[in-house]
PDB file of N, CA and C in Angstrom:
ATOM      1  N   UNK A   1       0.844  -1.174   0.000  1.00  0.00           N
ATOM      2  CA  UNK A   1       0.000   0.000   0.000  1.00  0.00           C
ATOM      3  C   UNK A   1       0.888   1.235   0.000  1.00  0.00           C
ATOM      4  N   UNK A   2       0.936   2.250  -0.901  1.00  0.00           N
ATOM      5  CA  UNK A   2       1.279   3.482  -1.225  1.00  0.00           C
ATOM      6  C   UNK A   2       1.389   4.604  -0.201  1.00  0.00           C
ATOM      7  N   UNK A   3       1.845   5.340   0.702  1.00  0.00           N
ATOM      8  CA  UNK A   3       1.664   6.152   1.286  1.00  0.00           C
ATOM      9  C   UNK A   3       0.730   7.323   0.614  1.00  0.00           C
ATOM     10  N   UNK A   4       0.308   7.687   0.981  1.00  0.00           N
ATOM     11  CA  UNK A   4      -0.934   9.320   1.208  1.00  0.00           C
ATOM     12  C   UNK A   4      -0.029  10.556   1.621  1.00  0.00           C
ATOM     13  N   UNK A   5      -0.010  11.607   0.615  1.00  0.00           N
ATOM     14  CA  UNK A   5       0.795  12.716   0.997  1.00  0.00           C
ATOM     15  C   UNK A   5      -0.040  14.348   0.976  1.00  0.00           C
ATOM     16  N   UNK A   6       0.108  15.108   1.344  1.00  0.00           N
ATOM     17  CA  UNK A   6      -1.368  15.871   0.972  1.00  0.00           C
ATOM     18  C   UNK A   6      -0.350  17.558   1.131  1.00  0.00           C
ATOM     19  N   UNK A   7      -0.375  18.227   0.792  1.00  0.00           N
ATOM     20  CA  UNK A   7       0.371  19.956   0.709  1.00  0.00           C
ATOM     21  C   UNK A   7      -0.133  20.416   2.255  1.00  0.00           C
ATOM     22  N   UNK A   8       0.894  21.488   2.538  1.00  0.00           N
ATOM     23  CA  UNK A   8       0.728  21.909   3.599  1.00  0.00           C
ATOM     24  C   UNK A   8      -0.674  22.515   4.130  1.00  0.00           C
ATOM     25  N   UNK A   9      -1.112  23.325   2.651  1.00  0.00           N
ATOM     26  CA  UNK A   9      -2.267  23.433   2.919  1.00  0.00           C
ATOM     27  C   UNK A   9      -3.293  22.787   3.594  1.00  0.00           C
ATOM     28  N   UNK A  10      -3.655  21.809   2.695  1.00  0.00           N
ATOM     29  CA  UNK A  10      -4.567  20.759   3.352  1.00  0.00           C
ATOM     30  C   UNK A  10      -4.320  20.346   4.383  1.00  0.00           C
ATOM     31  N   UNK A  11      -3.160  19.554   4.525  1.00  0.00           N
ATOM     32  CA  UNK A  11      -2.903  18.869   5.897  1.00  0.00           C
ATOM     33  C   UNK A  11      -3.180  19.811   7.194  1.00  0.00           C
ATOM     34  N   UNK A  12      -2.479  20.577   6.792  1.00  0.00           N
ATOM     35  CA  UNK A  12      -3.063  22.053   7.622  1.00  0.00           C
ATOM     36  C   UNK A  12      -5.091  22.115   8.162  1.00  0.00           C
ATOM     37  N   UNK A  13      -5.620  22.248   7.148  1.00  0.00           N
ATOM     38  CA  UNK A  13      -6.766  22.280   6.831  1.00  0.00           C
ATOM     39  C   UNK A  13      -7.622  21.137   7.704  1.00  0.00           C
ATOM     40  N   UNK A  14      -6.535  19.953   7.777  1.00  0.00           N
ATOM     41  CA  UNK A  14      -7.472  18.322   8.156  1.00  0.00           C
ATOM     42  C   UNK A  14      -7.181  18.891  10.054  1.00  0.00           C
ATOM     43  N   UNK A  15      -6.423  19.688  10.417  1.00  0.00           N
ATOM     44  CA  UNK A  15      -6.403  19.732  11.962  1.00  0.00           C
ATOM     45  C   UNK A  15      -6.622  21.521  12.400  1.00  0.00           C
ATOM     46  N   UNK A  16      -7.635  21.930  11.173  1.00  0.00           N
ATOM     47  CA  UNK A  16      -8.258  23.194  11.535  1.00  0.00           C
ATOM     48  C   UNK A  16      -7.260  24.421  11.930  1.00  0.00           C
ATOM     49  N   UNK A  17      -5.927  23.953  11.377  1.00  0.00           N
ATOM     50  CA  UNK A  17      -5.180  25.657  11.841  1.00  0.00           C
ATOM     51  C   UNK A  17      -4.251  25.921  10.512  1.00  0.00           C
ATOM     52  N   UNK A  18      -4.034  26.973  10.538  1.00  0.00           N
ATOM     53  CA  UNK A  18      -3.315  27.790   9.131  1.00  0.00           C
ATOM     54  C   UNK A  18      -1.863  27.214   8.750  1.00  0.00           C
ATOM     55  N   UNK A  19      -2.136  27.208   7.497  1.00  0.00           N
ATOM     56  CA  UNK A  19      -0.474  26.972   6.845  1.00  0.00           C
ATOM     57  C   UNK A  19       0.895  27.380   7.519  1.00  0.00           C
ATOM     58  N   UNK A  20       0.649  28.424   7.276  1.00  0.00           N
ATOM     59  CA  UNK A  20       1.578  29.658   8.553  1.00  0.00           C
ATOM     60  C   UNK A  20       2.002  28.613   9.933  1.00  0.00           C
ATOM     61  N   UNK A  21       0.929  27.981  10.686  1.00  0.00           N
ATOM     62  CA  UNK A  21       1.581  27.401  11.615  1.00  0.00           C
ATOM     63  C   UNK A  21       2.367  26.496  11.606  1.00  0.00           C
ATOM     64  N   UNK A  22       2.028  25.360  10.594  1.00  0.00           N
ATOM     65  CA  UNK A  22       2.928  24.413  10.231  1.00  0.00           C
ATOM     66  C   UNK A  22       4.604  24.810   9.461  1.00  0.00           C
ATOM     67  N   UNK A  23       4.414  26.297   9.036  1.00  0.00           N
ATOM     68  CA  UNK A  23       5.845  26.701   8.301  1.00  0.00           C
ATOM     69  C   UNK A  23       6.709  27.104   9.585  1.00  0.00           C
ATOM     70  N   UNK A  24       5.580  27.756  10.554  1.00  0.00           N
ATOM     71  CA  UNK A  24       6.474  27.922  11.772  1.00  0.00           C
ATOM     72  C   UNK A  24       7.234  27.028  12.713  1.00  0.00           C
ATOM     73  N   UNK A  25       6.463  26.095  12.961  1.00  0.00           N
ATOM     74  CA  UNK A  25       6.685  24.680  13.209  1.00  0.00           C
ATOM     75  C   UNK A  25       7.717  23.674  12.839  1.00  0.00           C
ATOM     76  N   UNK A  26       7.387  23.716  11.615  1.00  0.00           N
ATOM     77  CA  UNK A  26       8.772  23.421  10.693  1.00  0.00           C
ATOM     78  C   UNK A  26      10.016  23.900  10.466  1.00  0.00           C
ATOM     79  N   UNK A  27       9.913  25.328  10.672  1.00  0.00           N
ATOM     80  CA  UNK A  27      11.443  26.438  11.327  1.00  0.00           C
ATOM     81  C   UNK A  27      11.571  26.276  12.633  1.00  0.00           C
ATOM     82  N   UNK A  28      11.193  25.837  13.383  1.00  0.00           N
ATOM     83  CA  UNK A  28      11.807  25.737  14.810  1.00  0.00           C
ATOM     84  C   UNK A  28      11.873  23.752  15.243  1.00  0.00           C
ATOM     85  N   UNK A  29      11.288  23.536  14.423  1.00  0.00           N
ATOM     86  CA  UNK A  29      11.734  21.965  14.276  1.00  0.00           C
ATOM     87  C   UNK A  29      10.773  20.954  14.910  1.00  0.00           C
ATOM     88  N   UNK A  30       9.417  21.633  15.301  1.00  0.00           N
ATOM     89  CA  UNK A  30       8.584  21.643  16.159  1.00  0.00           C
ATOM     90  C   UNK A  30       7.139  20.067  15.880  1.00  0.00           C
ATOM     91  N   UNK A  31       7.608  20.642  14.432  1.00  0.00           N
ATOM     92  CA  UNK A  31       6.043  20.084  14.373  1.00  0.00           C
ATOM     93  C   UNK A  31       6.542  18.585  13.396  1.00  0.00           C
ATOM     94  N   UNK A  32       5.530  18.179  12.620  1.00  0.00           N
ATOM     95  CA  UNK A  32       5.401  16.952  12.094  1.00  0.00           C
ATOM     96  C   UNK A  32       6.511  16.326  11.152  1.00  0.00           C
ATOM     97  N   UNK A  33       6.646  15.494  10.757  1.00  0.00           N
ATOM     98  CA  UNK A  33       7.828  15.296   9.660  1.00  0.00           C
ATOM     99  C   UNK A  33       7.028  15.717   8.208  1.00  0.00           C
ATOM    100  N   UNK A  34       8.055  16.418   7.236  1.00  0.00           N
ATOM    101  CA  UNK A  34       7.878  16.032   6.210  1.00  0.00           C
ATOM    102  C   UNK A  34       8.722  15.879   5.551  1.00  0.00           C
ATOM    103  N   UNK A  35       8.477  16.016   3.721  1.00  0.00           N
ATOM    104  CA  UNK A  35       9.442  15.844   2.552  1.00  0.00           C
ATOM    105  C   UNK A  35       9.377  16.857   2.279  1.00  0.00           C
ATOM    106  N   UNK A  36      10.417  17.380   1.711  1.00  0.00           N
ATOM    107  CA  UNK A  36      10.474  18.608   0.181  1.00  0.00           C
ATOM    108  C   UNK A  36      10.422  18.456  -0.858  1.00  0.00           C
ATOM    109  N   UNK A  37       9.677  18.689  -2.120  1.00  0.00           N
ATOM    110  CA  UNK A  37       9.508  17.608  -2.944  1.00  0.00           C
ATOM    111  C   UNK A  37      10.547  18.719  -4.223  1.00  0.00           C
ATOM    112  N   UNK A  38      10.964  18.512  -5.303  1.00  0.00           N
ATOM    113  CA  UNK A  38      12.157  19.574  -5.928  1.00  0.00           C
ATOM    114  C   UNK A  38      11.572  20.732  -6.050  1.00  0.00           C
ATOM    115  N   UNK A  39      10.278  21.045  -6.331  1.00  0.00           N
ATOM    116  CA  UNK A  39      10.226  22.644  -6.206  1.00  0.00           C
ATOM    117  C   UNK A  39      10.334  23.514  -5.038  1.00  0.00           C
ATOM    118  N   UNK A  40      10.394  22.764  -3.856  1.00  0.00           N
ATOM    119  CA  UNK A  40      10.620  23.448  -2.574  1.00  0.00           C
ATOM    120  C   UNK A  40       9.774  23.288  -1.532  1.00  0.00           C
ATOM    121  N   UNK A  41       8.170  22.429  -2.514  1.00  0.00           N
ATOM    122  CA  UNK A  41       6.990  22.714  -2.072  1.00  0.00           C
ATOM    123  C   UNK A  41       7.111  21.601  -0.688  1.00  0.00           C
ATOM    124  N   UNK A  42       6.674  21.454   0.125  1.00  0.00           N
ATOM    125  CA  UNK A  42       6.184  20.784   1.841  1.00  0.00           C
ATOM    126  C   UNK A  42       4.929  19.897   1.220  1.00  0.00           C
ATOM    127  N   UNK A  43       5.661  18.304   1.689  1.00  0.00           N
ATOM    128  CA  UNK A  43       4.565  17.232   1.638  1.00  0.00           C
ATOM    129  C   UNK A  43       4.460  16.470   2.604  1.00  0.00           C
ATOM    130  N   UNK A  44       3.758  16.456   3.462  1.00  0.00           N
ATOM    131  CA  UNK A  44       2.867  16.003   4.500  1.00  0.00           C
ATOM    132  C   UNK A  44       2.415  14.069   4.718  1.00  0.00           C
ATOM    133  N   UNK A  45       3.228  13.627   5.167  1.00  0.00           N
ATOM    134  CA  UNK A  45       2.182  11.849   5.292  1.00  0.00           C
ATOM    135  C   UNK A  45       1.096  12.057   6.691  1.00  0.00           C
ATOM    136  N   UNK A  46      -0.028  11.882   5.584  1.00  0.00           N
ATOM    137  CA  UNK A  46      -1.487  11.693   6.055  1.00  0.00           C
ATOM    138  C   UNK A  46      -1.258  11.215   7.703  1.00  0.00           C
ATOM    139  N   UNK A  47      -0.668   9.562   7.475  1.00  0.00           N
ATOM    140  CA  UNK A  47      -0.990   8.899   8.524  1.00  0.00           C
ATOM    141  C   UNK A  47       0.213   9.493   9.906  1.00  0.00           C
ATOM    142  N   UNK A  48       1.235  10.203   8.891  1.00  0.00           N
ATOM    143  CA  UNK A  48       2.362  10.444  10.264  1.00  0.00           C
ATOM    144  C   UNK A  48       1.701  12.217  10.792  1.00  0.00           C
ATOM    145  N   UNK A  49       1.193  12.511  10.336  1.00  0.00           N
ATOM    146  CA  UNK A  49       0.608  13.746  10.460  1.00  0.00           C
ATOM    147  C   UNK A  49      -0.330  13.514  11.566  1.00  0.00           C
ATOM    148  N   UNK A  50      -1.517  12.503  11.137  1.00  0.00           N
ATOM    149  CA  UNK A  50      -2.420  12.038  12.460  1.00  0.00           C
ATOM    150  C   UNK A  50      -1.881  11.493  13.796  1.00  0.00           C
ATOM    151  N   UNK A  51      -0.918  10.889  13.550  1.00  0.00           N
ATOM    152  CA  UNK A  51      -0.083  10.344  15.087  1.00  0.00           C
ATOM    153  C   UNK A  51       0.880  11.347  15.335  1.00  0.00           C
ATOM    154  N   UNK A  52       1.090  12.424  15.053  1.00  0.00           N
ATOM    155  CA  UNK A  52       2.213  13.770  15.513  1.00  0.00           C
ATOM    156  C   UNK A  52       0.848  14.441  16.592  1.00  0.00           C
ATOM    157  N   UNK A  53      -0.220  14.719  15.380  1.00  0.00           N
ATOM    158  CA  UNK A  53      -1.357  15.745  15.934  1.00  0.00           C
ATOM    159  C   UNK A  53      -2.108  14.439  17.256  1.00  0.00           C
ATOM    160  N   UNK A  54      -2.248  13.238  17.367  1.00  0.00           N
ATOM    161  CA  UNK A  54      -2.812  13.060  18.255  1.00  0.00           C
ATOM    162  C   UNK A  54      -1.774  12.794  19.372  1.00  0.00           C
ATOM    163  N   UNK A  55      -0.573  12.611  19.106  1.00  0.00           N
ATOM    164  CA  UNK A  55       0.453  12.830  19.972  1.00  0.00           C
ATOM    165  C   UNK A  55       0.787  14.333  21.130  1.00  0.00           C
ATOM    166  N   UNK A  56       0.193  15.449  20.372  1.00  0.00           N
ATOM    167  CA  UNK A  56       0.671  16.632  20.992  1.00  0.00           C
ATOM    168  C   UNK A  56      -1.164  17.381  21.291  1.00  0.00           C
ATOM    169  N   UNK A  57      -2.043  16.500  21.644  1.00  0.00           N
ATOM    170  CA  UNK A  57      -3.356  17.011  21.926  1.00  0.00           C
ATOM    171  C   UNK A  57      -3.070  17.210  23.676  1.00  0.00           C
ATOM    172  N   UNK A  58      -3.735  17.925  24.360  1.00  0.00           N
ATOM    173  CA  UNK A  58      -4.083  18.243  25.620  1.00  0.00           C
ATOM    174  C   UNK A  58      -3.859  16.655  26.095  1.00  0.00           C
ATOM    175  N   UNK A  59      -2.682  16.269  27.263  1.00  0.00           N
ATOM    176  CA  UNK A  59      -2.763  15.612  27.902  1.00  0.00           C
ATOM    177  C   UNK A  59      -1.985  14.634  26.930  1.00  0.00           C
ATOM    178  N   UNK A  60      -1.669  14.935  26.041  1.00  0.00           N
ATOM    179  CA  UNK A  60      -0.681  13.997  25.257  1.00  0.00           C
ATOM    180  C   UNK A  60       0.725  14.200  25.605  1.00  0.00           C
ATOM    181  N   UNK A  61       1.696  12.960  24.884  1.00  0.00           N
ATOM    182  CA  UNK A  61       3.415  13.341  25.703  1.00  0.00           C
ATOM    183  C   UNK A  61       3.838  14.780  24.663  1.00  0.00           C
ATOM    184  N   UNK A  62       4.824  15.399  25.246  1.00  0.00           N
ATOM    185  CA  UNK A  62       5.507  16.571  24.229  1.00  0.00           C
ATOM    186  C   UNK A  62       6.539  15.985  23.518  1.00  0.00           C
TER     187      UNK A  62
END
């Protein structure tokens, strides 16, 4: 089975907060893993995205 990759946008979009946060996130080393794909653009895995975000919910480990 293929991994699922989705733009910052969206992925952004699937946990209700702005692009902007995830670029910030990503400059301080903060937030989820991703790829760079050659134009520069930020690609997102679906499923590692959901276990980062349910990892860092209220009462989750840091």
């Amino acid at each position: 089975m293929s991994e699922s990759f989705l733009s910052r946008r969206k992925i952004a979009a699937r946990a209700g907060f702005s692009p902007n946060t995830l670029k910030n996130y990503a400059e301080r080393g903060l937030g989820p893993e991703f790829i760079q794909v050659a134009n520069g653009a930020c690609r997102y895995s679906i499923s590692a995205f959901d276990a980062w975000l349910a990892q860092h919910k209220n009462g989750g480990t840091q």
